[in-house]
N, C-alpha and C. Protein backbone atom coordinates (compact mmCIF):
# COMPACT_ATOMS: atom_id res chain seq x y z
N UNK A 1 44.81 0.22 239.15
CA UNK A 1 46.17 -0.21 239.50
C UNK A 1 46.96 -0.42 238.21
N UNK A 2 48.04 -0.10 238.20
CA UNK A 2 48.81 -0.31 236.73
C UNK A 2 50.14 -1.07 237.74
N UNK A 3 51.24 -1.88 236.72
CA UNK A 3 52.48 -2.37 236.89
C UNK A 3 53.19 -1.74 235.64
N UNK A 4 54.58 -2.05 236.20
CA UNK A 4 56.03 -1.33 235.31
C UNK A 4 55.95 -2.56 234.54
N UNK A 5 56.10 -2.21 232.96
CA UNK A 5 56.46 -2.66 232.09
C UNK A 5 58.21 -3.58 232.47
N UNK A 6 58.34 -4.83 232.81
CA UNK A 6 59.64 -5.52 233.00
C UNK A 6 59.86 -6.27 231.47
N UNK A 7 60.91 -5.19 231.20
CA UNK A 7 62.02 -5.98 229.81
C UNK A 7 62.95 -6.35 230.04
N UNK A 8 63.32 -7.61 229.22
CA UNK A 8 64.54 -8.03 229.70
C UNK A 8 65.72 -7.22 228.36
N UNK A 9 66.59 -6.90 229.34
CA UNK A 9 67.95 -6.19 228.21
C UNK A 9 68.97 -7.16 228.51
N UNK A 10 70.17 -7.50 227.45
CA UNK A 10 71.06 -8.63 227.34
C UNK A 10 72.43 -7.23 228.13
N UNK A 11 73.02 -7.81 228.97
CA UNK A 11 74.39 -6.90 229.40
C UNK A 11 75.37 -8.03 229.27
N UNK A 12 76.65 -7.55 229.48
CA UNK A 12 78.01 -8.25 229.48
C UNK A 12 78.04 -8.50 231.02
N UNK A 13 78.77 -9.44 230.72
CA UNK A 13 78.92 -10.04 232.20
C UNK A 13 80.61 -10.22 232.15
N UNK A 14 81.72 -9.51 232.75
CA UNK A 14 82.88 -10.30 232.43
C UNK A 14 83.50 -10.44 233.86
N UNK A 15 83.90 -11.90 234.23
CA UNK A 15 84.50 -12.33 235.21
C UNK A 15 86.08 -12.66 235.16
N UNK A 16 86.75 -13.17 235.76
CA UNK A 16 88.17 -13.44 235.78
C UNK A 16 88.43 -14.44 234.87
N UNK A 17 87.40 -15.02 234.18
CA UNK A 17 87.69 -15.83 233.08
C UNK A 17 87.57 -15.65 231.90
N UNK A 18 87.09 -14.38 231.72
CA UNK A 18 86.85 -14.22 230.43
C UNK A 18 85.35 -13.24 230.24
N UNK A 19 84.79 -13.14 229.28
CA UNK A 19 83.14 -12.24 229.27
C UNK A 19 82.30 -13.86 228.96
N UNK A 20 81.07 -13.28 229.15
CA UNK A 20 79.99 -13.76 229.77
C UNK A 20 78.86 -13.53 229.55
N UNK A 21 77.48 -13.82 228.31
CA UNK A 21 76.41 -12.86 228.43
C UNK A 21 75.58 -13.29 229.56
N UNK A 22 74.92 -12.13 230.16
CA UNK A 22 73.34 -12.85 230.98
C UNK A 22 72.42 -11.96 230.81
N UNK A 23 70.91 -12.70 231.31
CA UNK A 23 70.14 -11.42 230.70
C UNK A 23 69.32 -11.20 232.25
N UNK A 24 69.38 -9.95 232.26
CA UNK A 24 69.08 -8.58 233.33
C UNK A 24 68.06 -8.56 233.41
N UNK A 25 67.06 -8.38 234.39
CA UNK A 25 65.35 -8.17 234.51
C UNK A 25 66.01 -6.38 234.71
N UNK A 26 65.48 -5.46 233.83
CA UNK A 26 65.40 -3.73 233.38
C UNK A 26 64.22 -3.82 233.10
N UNK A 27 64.37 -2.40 233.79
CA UNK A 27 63.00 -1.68 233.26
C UNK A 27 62.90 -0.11 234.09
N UNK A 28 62.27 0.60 233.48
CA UNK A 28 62.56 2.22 233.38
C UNK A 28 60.64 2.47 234.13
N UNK A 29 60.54 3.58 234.59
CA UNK A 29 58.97 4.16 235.19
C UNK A 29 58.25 4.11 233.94
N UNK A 30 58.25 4.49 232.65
CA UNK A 30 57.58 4.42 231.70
C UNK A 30 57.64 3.44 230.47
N UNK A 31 58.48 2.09 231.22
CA UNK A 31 58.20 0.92 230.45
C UNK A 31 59.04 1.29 229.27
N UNK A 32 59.72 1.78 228.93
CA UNK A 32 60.61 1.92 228.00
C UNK A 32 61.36 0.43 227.37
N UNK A 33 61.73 0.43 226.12
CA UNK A 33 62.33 -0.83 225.83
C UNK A 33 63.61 -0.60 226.08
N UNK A 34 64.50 -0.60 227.42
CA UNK A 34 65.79 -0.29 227.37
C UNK A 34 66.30 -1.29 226.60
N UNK A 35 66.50 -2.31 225.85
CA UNK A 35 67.48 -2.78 225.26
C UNK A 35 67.75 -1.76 224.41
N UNK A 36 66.41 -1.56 223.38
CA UNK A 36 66.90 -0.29 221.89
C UNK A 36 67.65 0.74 222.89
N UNK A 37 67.64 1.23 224.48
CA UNK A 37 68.12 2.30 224.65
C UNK A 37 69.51 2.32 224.74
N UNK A 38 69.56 0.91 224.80
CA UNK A 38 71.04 0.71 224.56
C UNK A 38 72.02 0.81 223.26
N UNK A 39 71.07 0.82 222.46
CA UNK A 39 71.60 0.80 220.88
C UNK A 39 72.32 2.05 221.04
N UNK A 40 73.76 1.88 220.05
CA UNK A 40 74.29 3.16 219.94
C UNK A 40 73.53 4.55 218.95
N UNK A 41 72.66 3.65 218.21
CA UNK A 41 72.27 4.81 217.78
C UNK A 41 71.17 5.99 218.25
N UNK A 42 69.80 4.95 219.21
CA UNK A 42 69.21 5.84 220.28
C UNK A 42 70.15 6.08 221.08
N UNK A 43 71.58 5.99 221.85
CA UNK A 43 72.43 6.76 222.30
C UNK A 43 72.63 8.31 221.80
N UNK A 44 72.74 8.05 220.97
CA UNK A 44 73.39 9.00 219.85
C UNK A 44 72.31 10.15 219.91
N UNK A 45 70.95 9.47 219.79
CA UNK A 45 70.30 10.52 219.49
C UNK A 45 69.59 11.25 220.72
N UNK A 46 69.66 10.11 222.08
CA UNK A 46 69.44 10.43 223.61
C UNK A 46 70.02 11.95 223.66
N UNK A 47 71.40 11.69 223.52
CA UNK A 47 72.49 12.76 223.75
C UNK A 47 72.43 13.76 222.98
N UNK A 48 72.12 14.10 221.61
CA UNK A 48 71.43 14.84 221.06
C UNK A 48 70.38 15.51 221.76
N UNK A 49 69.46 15.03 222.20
CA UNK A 49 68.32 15.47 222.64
C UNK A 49 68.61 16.40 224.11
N UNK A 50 69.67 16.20 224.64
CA UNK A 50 70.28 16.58 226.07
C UNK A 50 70.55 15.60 226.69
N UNK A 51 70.47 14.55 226.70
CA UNK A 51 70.67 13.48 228.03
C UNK A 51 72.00 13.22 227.95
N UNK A 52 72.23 13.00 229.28
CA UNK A 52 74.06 12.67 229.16
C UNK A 52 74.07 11.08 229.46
N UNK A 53 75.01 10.84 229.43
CA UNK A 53 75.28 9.06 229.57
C UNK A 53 75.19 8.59 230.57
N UNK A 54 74.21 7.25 230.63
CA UNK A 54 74.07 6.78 231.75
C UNK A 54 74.91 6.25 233.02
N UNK A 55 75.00 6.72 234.35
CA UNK A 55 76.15 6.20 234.87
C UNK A 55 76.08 4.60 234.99
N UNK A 56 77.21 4.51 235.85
CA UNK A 56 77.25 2.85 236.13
C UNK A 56 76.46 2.33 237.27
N UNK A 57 75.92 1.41 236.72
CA UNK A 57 74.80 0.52 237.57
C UNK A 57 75.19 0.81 239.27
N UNK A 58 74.65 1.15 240.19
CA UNK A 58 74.63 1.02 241.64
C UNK A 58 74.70 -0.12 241.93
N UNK A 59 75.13 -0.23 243.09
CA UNK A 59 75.29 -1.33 243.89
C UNK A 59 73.83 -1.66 245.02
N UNK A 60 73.59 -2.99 243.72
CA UNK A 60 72.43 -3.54 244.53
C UNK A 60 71.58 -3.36 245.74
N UNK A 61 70.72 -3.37 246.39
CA UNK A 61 70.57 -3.15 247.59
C UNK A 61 70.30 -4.27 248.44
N UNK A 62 70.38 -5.11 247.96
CA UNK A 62 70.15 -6.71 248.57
C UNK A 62 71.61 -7.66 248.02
N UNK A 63 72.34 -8.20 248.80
CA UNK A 63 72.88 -9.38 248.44
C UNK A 63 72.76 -10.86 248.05
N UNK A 64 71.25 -10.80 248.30
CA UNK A 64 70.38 -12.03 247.73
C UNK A 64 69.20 -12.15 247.85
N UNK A 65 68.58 -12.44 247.43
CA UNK A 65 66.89 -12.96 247.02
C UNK A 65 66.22 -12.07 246.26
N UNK A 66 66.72 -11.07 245.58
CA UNK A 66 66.26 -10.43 244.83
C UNK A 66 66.28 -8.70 245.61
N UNK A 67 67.77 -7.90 244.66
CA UNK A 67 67.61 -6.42 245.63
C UNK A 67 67.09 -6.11 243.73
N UNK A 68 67.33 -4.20 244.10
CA UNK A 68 67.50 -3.38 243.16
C UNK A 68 68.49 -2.56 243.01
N UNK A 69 68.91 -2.81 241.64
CA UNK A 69 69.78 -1.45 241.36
C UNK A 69 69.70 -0.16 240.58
N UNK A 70 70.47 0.71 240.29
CA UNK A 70 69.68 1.66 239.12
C UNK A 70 70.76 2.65 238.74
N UNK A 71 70.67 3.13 237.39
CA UNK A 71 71.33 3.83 236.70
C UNK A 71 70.28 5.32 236.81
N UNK A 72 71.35 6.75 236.44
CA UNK A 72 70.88 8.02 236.41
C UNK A 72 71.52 8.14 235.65
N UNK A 73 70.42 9.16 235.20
CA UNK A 73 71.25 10.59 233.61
C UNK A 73 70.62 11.43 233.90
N UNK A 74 71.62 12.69 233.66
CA UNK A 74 70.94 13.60 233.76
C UNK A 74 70.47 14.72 232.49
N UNK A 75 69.65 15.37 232.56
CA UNK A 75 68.95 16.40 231.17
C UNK A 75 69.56 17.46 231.69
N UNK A 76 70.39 17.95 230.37
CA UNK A 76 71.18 19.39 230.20
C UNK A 76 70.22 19.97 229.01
N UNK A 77 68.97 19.56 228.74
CA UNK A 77 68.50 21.00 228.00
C UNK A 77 67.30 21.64 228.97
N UNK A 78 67.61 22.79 228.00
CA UNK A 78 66.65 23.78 229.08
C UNK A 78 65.39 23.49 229.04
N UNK A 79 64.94 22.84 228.22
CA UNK A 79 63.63 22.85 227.85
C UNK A 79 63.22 21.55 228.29
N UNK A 80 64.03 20.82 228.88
CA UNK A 80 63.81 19.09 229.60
C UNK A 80 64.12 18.39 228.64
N UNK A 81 63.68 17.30 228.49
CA UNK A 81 64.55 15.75 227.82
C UNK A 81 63.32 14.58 227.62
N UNK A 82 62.91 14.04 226.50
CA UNK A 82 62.20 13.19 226.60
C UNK A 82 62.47 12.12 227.20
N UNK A 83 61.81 11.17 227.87
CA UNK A 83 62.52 9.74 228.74
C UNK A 83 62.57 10.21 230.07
N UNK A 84 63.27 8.93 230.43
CA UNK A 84 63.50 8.81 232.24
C UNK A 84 65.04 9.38 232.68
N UNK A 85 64.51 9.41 233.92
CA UNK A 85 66.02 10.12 234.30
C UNK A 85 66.86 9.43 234.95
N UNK A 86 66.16 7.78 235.27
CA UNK A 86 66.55 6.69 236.03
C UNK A 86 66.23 5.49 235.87
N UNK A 87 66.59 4.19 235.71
CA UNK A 87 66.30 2.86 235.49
C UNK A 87 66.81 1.79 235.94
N UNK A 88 65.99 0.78 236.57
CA UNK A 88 66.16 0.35 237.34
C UNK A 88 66.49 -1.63 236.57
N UNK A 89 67.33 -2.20 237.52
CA UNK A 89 66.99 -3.67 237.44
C UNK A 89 67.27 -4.61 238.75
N UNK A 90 66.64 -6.17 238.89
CA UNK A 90 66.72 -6.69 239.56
C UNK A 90 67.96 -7.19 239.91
N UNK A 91 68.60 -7.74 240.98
CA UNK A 91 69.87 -7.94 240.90
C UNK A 91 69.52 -8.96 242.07
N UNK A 92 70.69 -10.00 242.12
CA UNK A 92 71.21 -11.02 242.98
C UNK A 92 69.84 -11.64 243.41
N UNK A 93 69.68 -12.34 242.16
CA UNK A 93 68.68 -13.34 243.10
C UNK A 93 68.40 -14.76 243.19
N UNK A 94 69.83 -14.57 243.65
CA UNK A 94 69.85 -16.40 244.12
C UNK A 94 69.68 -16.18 245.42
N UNK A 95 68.87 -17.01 246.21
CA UNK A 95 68.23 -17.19 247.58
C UNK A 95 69.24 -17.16 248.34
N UNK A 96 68.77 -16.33 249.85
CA UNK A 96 69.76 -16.09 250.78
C UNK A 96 70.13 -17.58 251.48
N UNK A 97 71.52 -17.64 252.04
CA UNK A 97 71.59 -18.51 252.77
C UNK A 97 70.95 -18.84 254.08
N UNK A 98 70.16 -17.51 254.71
CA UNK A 98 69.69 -17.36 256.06
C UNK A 98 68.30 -17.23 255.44
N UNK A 99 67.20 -17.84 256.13
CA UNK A 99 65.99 -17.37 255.55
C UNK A 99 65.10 -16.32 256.04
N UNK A 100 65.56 -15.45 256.88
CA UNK A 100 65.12 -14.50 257.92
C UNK A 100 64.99 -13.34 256.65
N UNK A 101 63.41 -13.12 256.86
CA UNK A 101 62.65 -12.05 256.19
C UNK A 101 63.08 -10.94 256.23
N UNK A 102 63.60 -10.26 254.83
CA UNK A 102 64.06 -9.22 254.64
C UNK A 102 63.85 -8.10 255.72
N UNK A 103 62.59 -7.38 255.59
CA UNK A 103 61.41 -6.65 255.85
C UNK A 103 61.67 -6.89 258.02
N UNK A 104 61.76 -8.28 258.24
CA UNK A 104 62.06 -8.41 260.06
C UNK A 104 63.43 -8.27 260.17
N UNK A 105 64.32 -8.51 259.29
CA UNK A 105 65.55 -7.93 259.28
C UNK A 105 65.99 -6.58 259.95
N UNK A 106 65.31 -5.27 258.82
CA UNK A 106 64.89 -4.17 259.08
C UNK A 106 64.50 -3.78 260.83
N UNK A 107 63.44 -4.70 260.42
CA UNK A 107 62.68 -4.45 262.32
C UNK A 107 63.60 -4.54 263.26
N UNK A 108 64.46 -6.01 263.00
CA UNK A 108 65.49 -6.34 264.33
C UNK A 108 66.18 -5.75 264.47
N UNK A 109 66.78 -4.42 263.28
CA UNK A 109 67.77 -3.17 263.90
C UNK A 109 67.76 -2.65 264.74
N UNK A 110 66.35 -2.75 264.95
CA UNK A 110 66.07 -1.66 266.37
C UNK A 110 66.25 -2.29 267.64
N UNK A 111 66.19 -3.42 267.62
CA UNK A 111 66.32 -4.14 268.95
C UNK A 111 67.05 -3.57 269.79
N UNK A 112 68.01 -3.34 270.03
CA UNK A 112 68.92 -2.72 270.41
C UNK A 112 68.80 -0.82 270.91
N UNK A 113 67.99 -0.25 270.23
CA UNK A 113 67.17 1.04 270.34
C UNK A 113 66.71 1.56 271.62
N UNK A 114 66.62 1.81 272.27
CA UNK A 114 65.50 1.88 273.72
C UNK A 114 64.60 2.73 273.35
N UNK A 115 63.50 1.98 273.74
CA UNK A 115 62.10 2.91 272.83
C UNK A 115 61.27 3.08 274.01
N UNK A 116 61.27 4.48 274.67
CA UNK A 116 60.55 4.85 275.69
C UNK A 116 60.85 4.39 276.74
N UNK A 117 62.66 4.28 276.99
CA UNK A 117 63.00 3.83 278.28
C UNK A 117 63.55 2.19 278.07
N UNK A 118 62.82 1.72 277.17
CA UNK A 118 62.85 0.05 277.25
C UNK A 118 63.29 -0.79 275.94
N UNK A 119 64.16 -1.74 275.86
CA UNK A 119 64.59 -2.18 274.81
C UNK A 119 63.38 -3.39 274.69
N UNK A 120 63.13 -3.15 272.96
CA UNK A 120 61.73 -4.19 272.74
C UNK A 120 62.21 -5.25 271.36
N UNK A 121 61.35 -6.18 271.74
CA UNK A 121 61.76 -7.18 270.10
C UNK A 121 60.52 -6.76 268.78
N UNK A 122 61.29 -5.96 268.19
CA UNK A 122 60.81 -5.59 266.60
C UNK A 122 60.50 -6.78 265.76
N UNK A 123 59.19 -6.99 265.36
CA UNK A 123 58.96 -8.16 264.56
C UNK A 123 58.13 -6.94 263.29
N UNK A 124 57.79 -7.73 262.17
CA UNK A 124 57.13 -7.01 261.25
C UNK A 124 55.59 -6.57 261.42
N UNK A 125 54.91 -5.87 261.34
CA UNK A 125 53.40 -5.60 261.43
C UNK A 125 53.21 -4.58 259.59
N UNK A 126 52.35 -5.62 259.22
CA UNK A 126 52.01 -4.93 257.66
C UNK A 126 50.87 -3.88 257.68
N UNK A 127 51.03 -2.86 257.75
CA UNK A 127 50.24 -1.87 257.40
C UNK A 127 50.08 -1.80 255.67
N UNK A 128 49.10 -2.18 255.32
CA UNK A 128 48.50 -2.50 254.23
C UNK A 128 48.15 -0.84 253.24
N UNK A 129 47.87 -0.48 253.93
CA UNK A 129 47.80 1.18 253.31
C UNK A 129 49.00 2.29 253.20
N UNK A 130 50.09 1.68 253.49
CA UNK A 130 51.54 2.08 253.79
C UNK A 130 52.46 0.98 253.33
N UNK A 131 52.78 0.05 252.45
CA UNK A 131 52.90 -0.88 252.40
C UNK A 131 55.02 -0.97 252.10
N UNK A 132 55.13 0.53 252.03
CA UNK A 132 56.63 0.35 251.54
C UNK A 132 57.44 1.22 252.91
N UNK A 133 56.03 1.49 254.30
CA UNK A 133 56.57 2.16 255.62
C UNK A 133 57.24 0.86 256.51
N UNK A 134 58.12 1.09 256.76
CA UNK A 134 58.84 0.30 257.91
C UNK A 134 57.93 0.22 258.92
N UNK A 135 56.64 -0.54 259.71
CA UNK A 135 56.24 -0.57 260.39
C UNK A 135 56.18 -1.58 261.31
N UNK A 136 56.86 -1.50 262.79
CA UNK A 136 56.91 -2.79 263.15
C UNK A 136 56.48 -3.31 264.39
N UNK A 137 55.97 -4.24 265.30
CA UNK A 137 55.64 -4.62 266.63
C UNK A 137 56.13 -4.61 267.03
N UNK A 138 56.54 -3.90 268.81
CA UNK A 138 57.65 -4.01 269.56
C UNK A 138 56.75 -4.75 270.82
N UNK A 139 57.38 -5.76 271.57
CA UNK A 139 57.17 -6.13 272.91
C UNK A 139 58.12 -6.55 273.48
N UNK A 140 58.04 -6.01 274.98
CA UNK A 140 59.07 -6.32 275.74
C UNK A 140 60.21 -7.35 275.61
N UNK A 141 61.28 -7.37 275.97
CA UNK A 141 62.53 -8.16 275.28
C UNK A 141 62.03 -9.42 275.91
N UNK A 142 62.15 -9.02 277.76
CA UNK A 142 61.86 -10.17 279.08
C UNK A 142 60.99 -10.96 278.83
N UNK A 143 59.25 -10.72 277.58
CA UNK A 143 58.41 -11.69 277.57
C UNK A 143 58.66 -12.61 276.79
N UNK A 144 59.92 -12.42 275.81
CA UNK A 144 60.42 -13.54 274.87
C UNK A 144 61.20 -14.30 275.18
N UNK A 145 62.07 -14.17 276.56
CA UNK A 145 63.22 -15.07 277.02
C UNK A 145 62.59 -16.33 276.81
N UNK A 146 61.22 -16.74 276.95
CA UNK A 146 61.08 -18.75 277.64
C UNK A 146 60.59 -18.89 275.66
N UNK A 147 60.82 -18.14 274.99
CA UNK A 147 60.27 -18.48 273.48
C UNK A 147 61.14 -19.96 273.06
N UNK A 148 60.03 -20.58 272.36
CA UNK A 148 61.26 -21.85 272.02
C UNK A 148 61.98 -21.79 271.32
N UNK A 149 63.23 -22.16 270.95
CA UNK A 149 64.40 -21.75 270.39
C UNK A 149 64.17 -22.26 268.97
N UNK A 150 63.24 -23.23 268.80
CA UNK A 150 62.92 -23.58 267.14
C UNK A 150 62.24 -22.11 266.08
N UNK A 151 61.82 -21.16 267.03
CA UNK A 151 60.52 -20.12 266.75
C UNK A 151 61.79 -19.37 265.47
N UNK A 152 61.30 -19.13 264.44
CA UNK A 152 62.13 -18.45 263.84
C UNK A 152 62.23 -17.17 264.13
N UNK A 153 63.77 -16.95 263.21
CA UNK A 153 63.94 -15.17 263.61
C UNK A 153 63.01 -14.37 262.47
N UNK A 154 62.46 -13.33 263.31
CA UNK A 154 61.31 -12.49 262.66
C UNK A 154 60.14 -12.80 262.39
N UNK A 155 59.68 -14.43 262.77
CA UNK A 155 58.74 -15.03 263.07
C UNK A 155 57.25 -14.07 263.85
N UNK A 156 56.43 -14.18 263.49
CA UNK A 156 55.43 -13.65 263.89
C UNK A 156 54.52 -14.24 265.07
N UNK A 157 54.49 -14.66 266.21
CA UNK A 157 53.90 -14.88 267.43
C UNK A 157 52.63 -14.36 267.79
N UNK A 158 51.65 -15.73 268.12
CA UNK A 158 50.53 -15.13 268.43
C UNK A 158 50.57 -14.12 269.84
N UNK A 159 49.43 -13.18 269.71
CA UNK A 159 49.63 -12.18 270.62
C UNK A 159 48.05 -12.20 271.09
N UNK A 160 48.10 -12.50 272.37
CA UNK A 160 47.25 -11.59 273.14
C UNK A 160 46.51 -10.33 273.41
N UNK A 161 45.29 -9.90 273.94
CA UNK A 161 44.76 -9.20 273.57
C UNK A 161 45.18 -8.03 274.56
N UNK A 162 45.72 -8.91 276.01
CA UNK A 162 46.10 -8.72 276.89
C UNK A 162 47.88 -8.40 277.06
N UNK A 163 48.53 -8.67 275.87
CA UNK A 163 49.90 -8.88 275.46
C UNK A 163 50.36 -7.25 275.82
N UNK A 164 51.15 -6.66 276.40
CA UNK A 164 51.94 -5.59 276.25
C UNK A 164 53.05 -5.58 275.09
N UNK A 165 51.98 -4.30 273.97
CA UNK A 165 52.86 -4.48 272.85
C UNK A 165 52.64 -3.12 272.41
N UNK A 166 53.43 -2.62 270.91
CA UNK A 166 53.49 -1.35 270.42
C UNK A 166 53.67 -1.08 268.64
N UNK A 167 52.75 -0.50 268.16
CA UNK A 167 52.89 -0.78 266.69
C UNK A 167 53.43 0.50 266.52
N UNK A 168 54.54 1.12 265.52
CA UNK A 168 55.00 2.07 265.79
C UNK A 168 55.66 2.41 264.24
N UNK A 169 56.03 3.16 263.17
CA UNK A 169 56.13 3.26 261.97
C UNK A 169 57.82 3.93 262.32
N UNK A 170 58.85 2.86 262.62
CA UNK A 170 60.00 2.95 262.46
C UNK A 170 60.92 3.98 261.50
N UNK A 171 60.27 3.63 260.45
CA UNK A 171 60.82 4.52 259.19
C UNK A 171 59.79 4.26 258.01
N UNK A 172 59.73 5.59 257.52
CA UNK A 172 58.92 6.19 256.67
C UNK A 172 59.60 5.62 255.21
N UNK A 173 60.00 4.76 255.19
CA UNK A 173 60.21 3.83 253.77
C UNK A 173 61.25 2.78 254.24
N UNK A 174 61.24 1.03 253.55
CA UNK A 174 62.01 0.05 253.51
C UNK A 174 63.15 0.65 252.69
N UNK A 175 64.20 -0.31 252.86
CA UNK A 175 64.94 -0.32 251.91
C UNK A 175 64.40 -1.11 250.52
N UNK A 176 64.95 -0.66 249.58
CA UNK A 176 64.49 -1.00 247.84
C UNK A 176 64.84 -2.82 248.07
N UNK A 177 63.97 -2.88 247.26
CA UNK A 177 63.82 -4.84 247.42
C UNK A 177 63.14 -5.42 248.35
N UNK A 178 62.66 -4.61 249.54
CA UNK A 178 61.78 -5.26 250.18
C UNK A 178 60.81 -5.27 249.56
N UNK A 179 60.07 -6.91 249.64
CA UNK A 179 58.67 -7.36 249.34
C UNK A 179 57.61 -6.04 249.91
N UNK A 180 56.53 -5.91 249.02
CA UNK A 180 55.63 -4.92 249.57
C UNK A 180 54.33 -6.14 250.84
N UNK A 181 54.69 -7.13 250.21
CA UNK A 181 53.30 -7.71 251.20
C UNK A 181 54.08 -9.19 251.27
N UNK A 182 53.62 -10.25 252.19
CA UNK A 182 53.94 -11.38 252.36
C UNK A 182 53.75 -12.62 251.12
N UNK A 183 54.38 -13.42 250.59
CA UNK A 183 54.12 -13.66 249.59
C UNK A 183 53.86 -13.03 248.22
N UNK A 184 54.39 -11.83 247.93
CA UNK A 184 54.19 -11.33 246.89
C UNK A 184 55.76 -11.31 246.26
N UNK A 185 55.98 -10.92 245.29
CA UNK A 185 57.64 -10.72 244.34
C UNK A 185 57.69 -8.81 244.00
N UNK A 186 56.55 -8.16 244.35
CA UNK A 186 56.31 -7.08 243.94
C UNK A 186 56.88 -6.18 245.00
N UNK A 187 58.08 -5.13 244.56
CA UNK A 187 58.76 -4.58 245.22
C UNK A 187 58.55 -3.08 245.75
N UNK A 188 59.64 -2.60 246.53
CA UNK A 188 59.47 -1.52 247.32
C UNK A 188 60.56 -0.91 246.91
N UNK A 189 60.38 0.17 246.17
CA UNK A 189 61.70 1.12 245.09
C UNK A 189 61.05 2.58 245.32
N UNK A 190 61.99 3.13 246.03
CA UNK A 190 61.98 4.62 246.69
C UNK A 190 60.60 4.75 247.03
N UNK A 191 60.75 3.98 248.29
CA UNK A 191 59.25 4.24 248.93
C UNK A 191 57.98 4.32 248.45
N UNK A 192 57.91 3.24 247.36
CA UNK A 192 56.52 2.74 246.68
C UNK A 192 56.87 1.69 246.21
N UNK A 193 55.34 1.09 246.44
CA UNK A 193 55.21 -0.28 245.72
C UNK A 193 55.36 -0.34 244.31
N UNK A 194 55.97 -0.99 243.33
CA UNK A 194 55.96 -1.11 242.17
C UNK A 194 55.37 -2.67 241.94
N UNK A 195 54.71 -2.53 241.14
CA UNK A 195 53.89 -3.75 240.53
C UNK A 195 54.29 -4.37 239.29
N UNK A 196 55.20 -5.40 239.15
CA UNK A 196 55.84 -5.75 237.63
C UNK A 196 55.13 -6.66 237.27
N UNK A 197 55.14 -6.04 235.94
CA UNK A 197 54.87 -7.01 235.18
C UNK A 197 55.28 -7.99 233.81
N UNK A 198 55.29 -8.74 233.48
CA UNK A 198 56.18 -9.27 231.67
C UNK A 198 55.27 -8.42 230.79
N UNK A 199 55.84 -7.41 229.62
CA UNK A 199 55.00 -7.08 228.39
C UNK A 199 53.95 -6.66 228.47
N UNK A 200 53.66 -5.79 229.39
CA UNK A 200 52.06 -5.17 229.46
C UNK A 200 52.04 -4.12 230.36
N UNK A 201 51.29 -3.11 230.33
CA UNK A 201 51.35 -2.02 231.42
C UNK A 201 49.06 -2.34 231.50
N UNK A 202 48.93 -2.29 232.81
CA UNK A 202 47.76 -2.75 233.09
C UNK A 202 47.23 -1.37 234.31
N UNK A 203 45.53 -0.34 233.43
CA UNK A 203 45.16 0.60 234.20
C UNK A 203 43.82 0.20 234.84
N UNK A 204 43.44 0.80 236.31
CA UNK A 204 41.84 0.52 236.60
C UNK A 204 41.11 0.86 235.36
């Protein structure tokens, strides 16, 4: 198992009051030190090499608790471009106001869906060997009406063996920022788990 090298790079921050520094959790597939990539002079010599300038940061994919965003460049030589062609950082992660799990979020889209005739309540089911697949439990809407109203949303309910239910792989990747497993910080960026880490890249 290896994790992405996480560096922190210093960006500008400027608001209606004026600029602002803060520092960015970056980091690139091959652990790169993006701060130096920021230097104008590895600029200089990026672009030399073929790479064109990085665009502007994307728009997050989470509005809180931690999404991802990411910059592209692209290689104009024929012969390819040393480096990445994309890099990524953490964004917005001050805790949501709602505490409803990213990942059952996802699931509860479907509610609304009719899946084989019948509209069902999507809760999360972790397929552990698929860990960045949208996979989720559906059971009937009608067996949740008497649920107690304290039960949280996306809450996981014990189930019966006897329970009429359906595990079913919704979509073939989360959106970026979903947690790969319960309790973990380790994310889900174009349909794989990425494993971060501070200052170290770690192999079996």
């Amino acid at each position: 198992m290896h994790c992405l090298i996480l560096t922190l790079a210093k960006a500008t921050h400027k608001d209606n009051r004026g600029g602002s520094n803060e520092t960015l959790s970056t980091w690139s597939p091959s652990g790169v030190d993006l701060e130096d990539e920021d230097d104008e002079e590895v600029q200089k010599r990026a672009k030399a090499q073929g790479w064109s300038s990085w665009t502007e940061w994307s728009t997050c994919s989470r509005s809180c608790d931690g999404g991802v965003a990411y910059q592209l460049r692209r290689c104009h030589a024929p012969h390819g471009c040393k480096g990445d062609a994309v890099r990524y950082k953490i964004c917005n992660m001050q805790p949501c106001p709602e505490q409803q799990d990213f990942r059952a979020h996802q699931c509860s889209a479907y509610d609304d869906v009719p899946y084989d005739g019948a509209l069902l309540k999507w809760t999360p089911h972790y397929d552990y060997s698929e860990p960045c697949a949208l996979t989720c439990r559906g059971r009937p809407q009608h067996l949740l009406e008497d649920m107690p109203d304290s039960a949280g949303a996306g809450e996981s309910f014990p189930i019966s063996d006897d329970e009429p239910s359906v595990i079913v792989q919704l979509s073939n990747r989360v959106q970026d920022g979903t947690r790969c497993r319960p309790g973990s910080l380790d994310m889900c960026i174009q349909g794989k788990c990425q494993w971060l880490c501070h200052g170290a890249k770690f192999f079996d």
